[in-house]
N, C-alpha and C. Protein backbone atom coordinates (compact mmCIF):
# COMPACT_ATOMS: atom_id res chain seq x y z
N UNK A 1 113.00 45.86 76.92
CA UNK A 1 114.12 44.95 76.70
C UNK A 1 115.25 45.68 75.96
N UNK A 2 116.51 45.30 76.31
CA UNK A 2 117.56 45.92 75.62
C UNK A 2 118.04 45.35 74.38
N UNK A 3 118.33 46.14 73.32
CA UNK A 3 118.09 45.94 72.10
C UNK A 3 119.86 46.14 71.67
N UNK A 4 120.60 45.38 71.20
CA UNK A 4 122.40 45.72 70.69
C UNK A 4 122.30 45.41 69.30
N UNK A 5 123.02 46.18 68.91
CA UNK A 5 123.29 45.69 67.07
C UNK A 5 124.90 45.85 67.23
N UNK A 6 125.06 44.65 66.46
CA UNK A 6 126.65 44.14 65.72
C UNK A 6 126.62 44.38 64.29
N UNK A 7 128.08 44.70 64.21
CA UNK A 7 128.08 45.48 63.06
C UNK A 7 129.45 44.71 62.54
N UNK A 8 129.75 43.61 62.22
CA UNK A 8 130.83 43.11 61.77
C UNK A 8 130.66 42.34 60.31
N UNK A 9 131.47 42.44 59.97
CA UNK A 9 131.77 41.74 58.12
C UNK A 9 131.31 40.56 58.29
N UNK A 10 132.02 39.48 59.53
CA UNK A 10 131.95 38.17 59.61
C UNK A 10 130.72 37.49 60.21
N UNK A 11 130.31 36.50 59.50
CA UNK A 11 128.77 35.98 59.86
C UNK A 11 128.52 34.95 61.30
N UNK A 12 130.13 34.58 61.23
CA UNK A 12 130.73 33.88 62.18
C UNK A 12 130.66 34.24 63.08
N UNK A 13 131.53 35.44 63.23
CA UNK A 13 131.90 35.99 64.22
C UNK A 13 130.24 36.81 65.20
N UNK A 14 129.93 37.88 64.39
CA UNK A 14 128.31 38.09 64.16
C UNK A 14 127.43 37.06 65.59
N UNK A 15 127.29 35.63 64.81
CA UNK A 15 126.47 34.45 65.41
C UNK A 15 127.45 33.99 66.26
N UNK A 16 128.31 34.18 66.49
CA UNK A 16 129.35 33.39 67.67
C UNK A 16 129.02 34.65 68.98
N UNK A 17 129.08 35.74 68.85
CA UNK A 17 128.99 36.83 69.68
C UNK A 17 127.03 36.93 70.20
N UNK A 18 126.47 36.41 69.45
CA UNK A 18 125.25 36.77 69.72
C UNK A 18 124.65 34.81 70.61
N UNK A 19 125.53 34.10 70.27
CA UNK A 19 125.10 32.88 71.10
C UNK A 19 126.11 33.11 72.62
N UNK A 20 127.03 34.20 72.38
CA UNK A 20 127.78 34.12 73.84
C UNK A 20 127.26 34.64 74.72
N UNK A 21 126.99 36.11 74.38
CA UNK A 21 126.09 37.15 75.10
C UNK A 21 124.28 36.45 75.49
N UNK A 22 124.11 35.78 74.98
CA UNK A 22 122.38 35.19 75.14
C UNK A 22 122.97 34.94 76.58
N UNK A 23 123.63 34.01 76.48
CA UNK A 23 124.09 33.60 77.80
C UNK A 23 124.81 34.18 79.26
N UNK A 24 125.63 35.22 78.65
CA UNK A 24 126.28 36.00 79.46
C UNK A 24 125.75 36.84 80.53
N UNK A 25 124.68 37.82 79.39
CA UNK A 25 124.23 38.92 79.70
C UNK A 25 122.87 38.69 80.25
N UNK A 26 122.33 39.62 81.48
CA UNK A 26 120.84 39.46 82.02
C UNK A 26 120.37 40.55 82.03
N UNK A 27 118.78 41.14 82.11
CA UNK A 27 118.03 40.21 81.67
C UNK A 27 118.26 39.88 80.00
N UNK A 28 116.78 39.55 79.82
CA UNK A 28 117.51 39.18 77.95
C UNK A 28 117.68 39.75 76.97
N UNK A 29 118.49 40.12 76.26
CA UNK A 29 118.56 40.58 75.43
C UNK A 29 118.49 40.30 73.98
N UNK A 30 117.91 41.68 72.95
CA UNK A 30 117.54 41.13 71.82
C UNK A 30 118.53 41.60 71.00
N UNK A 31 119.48 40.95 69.75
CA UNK A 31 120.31 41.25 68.75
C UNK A 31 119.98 41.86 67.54
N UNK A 32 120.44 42.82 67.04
CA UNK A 32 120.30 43.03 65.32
C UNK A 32 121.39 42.19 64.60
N UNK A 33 121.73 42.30 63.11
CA UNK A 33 122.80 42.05 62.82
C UNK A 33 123.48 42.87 61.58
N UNK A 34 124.58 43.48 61.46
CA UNK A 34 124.63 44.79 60.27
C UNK A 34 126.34 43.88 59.46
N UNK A 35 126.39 43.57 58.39
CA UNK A 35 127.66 43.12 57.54
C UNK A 35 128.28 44.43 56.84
N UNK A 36 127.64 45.64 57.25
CA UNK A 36 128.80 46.95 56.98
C UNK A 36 127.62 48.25 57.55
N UNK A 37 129.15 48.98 57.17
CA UNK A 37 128.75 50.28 57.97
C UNK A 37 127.63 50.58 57.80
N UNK A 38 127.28 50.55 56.48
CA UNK A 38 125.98 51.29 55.47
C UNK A 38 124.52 50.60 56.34
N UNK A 39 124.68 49.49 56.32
CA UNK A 39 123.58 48.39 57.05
C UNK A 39 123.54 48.98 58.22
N UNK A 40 124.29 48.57 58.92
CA UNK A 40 124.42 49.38 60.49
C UNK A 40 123.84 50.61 60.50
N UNK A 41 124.16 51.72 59.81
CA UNK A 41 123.75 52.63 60.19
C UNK A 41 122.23 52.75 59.60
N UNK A 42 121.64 52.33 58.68
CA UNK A 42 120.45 52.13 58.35
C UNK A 42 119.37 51.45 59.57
N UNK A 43 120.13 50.21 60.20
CA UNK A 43 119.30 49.78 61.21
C UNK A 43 119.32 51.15 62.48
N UNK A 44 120.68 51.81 62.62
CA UNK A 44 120.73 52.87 63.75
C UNK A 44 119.27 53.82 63.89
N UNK A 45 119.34 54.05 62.29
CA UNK A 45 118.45 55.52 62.12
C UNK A 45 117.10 54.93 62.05
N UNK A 46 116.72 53.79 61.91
CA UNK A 46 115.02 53.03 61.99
C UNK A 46 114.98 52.15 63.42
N UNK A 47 115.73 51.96 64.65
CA UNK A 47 115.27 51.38 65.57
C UNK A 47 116.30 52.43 67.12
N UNK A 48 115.90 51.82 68.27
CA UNK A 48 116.68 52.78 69.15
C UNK A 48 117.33 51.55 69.99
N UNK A 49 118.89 51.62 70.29
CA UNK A 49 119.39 50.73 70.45
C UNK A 49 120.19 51.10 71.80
N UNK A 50 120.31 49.82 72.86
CA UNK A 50 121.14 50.16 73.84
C UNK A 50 122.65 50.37 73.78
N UNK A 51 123.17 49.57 72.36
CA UNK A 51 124.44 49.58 72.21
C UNK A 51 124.95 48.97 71.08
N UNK A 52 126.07 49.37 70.75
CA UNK A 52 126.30 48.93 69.21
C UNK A 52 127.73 48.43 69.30
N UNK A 53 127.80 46.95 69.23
CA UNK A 53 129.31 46.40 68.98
C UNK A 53 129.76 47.00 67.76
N UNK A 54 130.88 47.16 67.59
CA UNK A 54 131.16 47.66 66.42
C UNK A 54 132.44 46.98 65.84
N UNK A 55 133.20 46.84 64.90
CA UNK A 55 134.07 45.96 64.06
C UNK A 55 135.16 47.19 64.05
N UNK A 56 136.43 47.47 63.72
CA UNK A 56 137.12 48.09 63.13
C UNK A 56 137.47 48.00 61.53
N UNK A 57 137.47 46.47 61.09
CA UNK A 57 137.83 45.94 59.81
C UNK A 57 136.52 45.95 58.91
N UNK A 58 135.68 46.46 58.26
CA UNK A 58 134.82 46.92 57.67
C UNK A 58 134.71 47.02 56.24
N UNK A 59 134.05 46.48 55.26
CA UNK A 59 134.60 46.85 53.74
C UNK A 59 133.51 47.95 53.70
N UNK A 60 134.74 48.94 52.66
CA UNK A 60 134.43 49.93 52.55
C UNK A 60 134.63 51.60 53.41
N UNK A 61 133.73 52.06 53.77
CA UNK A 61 133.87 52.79 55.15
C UNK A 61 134.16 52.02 56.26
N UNK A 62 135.02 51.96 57.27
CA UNK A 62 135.28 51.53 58.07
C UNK A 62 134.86 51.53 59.76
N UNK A 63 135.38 51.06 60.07
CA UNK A 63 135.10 51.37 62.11
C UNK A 63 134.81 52.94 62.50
N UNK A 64 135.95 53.45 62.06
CA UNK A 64 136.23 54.92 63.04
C UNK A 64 134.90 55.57 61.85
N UNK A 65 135.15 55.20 60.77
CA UNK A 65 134.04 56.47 59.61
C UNK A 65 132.49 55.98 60.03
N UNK A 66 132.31 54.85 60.70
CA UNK A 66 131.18 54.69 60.96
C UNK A 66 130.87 55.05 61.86
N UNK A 67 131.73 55.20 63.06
CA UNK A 67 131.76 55.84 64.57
C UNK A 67 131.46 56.93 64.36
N UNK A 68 132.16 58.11 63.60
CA UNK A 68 131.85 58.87 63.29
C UNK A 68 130.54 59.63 63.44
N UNK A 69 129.79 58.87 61.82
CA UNK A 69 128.88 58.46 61.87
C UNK A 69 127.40 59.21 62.92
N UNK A 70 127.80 57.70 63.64
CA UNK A 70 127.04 57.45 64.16
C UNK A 70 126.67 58.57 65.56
N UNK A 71 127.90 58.97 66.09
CA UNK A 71 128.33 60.59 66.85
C UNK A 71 127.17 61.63 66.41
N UNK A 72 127.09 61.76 65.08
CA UNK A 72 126.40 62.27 64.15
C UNK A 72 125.03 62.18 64.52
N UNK A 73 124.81 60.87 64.54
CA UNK A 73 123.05 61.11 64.17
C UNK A 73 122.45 60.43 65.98
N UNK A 74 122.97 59.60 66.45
CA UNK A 74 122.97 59.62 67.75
C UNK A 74 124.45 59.61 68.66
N UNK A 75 124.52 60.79 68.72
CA UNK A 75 125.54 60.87 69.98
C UNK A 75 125.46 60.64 71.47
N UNK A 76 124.35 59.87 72.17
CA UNK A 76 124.85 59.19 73.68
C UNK A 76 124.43 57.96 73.00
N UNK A 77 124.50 57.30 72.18
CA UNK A 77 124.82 55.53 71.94
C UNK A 77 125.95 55.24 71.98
N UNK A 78 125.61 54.61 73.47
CA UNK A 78 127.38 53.26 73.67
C UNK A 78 127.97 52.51 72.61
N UNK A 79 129.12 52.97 71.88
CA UNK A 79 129.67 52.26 70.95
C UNK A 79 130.91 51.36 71.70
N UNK A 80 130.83 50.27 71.74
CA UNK A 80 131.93 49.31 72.11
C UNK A 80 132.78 49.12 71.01
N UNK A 81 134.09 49.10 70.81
CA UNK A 81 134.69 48.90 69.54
C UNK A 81 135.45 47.48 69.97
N UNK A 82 134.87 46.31 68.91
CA UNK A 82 135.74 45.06 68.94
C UNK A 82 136.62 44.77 67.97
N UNK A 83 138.29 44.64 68.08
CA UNK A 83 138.74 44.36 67.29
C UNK A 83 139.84 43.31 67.12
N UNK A 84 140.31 42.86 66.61
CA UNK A 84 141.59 41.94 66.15
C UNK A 84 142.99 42.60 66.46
N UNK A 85 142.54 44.18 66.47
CA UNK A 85 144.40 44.77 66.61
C UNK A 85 144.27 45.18 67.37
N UNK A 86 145.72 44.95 67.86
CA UNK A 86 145.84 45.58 69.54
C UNK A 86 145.48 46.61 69.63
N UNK A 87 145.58 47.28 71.24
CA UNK A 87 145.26 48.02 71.97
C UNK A 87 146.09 49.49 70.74
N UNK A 88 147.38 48.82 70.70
CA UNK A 88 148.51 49.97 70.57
C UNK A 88 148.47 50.40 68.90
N UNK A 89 147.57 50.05 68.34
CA UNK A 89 146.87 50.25 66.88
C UNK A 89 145.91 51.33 67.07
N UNK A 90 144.77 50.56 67.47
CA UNK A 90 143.38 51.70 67.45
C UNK A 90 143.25 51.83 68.61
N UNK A 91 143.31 51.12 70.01
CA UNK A 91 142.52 52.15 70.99
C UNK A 91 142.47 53.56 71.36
N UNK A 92 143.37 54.01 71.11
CA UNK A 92 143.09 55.60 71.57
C UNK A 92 142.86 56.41 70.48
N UNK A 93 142.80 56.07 68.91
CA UNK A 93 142.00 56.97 68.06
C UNK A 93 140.70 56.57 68.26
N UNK A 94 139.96 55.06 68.61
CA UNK A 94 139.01 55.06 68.67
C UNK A 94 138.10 55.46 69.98
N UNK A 95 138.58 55.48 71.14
CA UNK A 95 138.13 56.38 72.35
C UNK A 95 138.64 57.71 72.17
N UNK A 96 139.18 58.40 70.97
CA UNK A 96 139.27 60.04 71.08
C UNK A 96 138.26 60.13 70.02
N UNK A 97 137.87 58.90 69.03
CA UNK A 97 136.66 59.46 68.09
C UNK A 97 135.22 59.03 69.24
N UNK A 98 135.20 58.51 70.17
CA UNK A 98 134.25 59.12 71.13
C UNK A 98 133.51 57.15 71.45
N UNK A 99 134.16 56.38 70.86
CA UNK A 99 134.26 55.38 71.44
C UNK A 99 133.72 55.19 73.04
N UNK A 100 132.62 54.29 73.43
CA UNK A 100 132.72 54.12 74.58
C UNK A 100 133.98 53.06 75.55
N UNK A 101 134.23 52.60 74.67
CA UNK A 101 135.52 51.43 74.92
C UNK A 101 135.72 50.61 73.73
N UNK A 102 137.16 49.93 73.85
CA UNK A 102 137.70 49.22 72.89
C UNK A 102 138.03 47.66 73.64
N UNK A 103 137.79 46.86 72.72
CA UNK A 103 138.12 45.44 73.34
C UNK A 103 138.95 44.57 72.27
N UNK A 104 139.62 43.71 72.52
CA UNK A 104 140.23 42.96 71.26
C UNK A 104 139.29 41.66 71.11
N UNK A 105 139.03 40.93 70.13
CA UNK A 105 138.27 39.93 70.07
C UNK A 105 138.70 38.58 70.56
N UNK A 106 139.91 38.68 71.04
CA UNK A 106 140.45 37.65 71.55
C UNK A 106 140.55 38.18 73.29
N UNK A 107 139.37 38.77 73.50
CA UNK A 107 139.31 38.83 75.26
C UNK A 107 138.73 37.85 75.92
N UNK A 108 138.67 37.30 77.09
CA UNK A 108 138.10 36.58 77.63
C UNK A 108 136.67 36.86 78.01
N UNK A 109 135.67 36.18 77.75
CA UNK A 109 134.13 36.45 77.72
C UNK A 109 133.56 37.12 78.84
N UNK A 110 134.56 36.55 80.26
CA UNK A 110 134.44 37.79 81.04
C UNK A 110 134.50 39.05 81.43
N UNK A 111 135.67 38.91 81.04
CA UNK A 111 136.03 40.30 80.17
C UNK A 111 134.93 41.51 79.78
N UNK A 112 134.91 41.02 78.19
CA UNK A 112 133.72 41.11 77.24
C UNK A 112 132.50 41.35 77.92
N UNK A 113 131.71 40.40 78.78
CA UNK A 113 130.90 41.20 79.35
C UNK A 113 130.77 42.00 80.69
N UNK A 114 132.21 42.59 81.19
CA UNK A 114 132.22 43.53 81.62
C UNK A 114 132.49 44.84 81.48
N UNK A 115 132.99 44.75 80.33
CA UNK A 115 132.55 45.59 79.35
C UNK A 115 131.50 46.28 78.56
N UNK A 116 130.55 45.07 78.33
CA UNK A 116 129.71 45.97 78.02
C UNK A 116 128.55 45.83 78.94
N UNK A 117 128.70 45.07 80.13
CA UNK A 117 127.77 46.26 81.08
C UNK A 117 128.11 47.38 81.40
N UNK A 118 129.68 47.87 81.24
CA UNK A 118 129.66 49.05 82.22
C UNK A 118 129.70 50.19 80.77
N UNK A 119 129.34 49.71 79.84
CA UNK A 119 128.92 50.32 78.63
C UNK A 119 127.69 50.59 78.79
N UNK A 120 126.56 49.41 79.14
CA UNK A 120 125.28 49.87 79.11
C UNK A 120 125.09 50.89 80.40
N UNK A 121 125.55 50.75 81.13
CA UNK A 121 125.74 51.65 82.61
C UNK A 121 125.35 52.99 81.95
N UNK A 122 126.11 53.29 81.08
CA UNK A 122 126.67 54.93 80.32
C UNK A 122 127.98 55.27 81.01
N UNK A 123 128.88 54.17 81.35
CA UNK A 123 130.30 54.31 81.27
C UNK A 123 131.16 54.09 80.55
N UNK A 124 132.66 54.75 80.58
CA UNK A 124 133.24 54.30 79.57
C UNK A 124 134.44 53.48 80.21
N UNK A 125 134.59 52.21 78.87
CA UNK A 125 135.51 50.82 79.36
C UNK A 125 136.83 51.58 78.85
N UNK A 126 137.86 51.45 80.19
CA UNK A 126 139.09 51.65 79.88
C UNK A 126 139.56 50.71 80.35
N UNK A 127 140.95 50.07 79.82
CA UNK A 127 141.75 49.62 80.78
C UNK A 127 143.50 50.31 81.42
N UNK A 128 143.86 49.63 81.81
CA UNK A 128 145.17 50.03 82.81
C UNK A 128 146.07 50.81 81.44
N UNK A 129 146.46 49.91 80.18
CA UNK A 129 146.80 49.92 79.41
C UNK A 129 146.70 51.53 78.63
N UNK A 130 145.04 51.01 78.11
CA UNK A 130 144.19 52.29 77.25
C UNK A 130 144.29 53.58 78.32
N UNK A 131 144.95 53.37 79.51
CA UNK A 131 144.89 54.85 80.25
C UNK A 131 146.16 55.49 80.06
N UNK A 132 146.93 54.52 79.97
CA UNK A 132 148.00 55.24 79.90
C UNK A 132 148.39 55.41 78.22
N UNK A 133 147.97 54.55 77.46
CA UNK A 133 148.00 54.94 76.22
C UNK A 133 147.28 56.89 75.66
N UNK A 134 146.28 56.62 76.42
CA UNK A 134 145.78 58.11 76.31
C UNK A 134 146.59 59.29 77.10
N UNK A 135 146.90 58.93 78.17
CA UNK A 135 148.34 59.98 78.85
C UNK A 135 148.64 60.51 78.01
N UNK A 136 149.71 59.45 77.09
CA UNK A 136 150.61 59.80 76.20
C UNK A 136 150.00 60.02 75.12
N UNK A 137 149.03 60.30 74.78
CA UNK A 137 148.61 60.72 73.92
C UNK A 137 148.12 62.09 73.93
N UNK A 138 148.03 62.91 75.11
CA UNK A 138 147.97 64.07 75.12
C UNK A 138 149.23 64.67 76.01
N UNK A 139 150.09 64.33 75.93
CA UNK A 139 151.57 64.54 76.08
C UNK A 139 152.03 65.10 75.30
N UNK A 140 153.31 65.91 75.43
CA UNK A 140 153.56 66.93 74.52
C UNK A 140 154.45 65.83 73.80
N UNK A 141 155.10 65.16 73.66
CA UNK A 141 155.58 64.16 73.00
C UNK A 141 155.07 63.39 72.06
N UNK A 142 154.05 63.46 72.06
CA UNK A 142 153.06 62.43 71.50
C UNK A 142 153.29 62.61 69.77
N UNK A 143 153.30 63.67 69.01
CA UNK A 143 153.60 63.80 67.85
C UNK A 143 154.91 63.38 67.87
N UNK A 144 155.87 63.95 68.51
CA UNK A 144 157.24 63.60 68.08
C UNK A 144 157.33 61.72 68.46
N UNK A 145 156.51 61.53 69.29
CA UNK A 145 156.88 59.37 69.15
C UNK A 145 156.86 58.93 67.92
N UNK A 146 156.16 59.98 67.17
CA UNK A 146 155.68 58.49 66.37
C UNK A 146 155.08 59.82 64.58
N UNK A 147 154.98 59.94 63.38
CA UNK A 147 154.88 60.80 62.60
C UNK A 147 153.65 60.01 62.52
N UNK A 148 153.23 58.69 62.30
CA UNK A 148 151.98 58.34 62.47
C UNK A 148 150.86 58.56 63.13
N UNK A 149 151.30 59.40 64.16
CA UNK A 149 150.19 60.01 64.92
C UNK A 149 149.62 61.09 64.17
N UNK A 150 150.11 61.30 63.26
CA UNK A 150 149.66 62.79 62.37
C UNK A 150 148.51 61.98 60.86
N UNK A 151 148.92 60.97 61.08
CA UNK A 151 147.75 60.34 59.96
C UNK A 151 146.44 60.44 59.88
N UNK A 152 145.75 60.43 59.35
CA UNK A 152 144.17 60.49 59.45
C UNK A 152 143.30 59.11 59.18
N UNK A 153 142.55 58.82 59.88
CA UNK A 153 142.30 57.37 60.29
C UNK A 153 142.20 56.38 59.10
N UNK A 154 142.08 57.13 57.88
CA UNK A 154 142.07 55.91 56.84
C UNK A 154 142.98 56.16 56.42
N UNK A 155 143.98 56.73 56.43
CA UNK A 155 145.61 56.82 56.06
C UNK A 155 146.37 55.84 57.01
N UNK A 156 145.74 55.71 58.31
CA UNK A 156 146.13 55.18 59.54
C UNK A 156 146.23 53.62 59.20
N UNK A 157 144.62 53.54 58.79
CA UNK A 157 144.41 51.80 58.35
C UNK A 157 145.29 51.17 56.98
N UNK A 158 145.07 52.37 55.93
CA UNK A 158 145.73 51.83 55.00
C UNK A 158 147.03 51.37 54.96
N UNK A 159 147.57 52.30 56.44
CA UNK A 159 149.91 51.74 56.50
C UNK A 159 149.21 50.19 57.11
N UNK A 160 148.11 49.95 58.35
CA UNK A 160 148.31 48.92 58.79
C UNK A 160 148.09 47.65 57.72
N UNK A 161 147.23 48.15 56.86
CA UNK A 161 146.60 47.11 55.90
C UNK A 161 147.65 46.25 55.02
N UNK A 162 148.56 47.41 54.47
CA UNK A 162 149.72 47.51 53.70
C UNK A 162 151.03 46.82 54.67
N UNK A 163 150.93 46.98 56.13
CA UNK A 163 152.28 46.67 56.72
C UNK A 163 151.88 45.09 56.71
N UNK A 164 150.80 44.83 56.80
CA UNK A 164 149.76 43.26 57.18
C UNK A 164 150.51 42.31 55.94
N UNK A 165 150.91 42.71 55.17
CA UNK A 165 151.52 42.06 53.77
C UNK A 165 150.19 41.94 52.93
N UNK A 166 149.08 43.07 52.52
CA UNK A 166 148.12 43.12 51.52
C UNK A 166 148.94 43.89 50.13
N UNK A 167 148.71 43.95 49.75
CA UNK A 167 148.90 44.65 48.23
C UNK A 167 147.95 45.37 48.18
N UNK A 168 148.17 46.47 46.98
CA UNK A 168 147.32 47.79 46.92
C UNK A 168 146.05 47.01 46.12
N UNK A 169 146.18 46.28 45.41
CA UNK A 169 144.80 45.83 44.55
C UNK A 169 144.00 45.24 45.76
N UNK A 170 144.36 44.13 46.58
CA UNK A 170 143.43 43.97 47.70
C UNK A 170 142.93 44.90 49.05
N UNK A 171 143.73 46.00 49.32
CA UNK A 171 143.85 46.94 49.73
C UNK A 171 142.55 47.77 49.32
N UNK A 172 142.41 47.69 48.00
CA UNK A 172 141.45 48.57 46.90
C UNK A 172 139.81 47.71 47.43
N UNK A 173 140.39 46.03 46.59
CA UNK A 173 139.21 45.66 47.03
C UNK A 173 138.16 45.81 48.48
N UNK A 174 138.99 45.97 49.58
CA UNK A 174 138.52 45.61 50.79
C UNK A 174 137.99 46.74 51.80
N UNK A 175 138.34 48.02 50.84
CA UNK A 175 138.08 49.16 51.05
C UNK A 175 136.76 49.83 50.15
N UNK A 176 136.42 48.75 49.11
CA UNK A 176 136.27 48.90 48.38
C UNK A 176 136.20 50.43 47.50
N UNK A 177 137.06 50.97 47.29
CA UNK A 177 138.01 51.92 46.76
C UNK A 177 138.42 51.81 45.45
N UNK A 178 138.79 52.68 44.53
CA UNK A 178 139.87 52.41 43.47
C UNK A 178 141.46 52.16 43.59
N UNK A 179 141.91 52.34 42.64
CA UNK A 179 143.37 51.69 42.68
C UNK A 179 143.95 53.29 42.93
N UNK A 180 143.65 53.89 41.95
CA UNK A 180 144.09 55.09 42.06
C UNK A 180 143.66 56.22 43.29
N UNK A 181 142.94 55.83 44.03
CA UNK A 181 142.14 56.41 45.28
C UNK A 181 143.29 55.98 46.81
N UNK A 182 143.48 54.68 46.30
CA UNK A 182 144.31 53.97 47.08
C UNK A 182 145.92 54.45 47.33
N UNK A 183 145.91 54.86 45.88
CA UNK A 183 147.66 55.62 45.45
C UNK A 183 147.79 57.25 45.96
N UNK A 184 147.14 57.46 45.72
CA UNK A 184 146.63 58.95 46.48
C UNK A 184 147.29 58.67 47.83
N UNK A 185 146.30 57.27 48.52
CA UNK A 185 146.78 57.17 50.10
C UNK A 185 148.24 57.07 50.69
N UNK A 186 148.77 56.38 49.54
CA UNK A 186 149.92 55.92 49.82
C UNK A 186 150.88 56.99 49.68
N UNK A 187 150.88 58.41 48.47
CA UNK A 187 151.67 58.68 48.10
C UNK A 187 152.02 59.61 49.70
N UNK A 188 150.45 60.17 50.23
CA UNK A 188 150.48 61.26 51.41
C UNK A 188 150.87 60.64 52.53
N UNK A 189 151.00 59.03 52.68
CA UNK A 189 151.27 58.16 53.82
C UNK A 189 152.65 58.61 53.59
N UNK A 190 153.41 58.78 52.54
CA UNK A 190 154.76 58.60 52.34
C UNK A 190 155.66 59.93 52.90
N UNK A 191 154.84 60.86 52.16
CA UNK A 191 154.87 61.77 52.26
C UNK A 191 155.01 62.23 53.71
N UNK A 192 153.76 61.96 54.87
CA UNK A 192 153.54 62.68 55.68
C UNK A 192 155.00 61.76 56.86
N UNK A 193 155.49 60.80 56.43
CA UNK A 193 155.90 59.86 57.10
C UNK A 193 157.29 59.70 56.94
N UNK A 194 157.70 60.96 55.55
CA UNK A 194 158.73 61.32 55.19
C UNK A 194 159.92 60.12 54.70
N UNK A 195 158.82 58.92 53.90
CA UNK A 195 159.62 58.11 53.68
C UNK A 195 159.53 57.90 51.61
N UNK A 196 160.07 57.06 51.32
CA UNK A 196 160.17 56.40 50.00
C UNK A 196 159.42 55.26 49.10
N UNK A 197 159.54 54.40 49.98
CA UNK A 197 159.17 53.28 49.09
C UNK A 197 158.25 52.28 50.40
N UNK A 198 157.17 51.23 49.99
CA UNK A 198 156.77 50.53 50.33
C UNK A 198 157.70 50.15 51.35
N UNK A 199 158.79 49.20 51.25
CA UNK A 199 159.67 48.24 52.26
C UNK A 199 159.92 49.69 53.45
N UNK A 200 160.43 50.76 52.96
CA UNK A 200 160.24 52.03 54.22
C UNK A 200 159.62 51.89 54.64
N UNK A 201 157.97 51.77 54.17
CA UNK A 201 156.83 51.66 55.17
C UNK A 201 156.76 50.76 56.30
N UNK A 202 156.88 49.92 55.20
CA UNK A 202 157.06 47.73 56.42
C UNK A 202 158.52 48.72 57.92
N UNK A 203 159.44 48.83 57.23
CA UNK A 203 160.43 49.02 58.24
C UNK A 203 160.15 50.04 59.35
N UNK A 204 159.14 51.06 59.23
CA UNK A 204 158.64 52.19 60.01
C UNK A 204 157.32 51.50 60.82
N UNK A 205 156.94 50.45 60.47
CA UNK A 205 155.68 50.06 61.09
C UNK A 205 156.86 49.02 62.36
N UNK A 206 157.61 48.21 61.63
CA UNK A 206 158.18 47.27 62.65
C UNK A 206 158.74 48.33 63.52
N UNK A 207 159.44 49.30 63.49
CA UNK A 207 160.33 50.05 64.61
C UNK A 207 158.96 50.82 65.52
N UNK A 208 158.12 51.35 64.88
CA UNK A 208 157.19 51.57 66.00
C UNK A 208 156.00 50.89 66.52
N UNK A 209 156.35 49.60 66.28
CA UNK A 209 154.93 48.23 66.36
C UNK A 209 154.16 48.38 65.75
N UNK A 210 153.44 48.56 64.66
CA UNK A 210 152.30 48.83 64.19
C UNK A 210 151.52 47.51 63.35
N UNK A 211 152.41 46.25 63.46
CA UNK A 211 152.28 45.11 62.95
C UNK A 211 151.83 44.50 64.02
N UNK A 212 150.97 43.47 63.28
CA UNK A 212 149.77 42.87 64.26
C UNK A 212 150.59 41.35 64.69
């Protein structure tokens, strides 16, 4: 029997995904359930799994650091990445960190599980979109679109977290991080992004979409 573990914060979300798929998917399948990376990857390394939904929004270590991860200790496990932000946020850092596909959580269930059959297949889910997002992403242009492309994935999350209208103390919490760990992030976000102040940031995220 095929065995998936979810790996999301929300308990909701978690039990809403595991009563959809009962139904969706044939034959039957059995669920884990992981509320962070650390969990998740603990269940990874004690059971063998057909596939691992995975969260982007994560306290603490996050989506891509758990992907990572997980590359690490089993590299042919289908990672599906489900998330809340568009395509034009994470999909193509998370199919260049080796992602089997990315989905938004607001896809249609059909969708969703065509996805992750052609995940369990040992294919990878692209769409029309995520193809051409990756084009341009190995385009010689691709640095010059955008200085954010030069970020490193938790520098990446922290502009989105920050453009989201969070503050650095919740920012801290949800990362669970320090304050001063957090300031570090911001100063090299600024830095690498060649800007000044917070409202720079907000104004550099709206001109290249990076707001959800």
């Amino acid at each position: 029997m095929r065995r998936i573990l979810i790996i999301d914060d929300h308990v909701v979300v978690r039990q809403g995904l595991i009563q959809l798929l009962a139904i969706l998917l044939e034959p039957a399948v059995e669920f884990d359930e992981a509320s962070t990376g650390q969990e998740g990857m603990d269940l990874i390394n004690k059971w063998e799994y057909s596939l691992v939904l995975l969260d982007i929004s994560l306290p603490g270590r996050n989506g891509l650091d758990v992907l990572g991860q997980i590359r690490q200790v089993k590299p042919k496990l289908p990672v599906l990445i489900l998330s809340m932000y568009p395509d034009e946020q994470y999909a193509v850092r998370s199919l260049r960190a080796g992602a089997s596909g990315y989905l938004n959580k607001a896809s249609a269930a059909e969708e969703l599980k065509g996805a992750i059959e052609k995940t369990l297949r040992g294919e990878r889910y692209v769409t029309p979109l995520q193809a051409t997002l990756l084009a341009d992403a190995i385009s010689e242009n691709y640095e010059a679109a955008g200085l954010h492309n030069l970020l490193s994935d938790r520098e990446y999350q922290f502009v989105c977290m920050l453009a989201s209208g969070k503050t650095m103390t919740q920012i801290a919490q949800d990362l669970n991080l320090s304050i001063k760990t957090i300031s570090s992030y911001r100063s090299r976000v600024l830095e690498k992004l060649r800007l000044k102040t917070n409202a720079d940031l907000i104004n550099y995220c709206i001109t290249h979409g990076l707001l959800m």
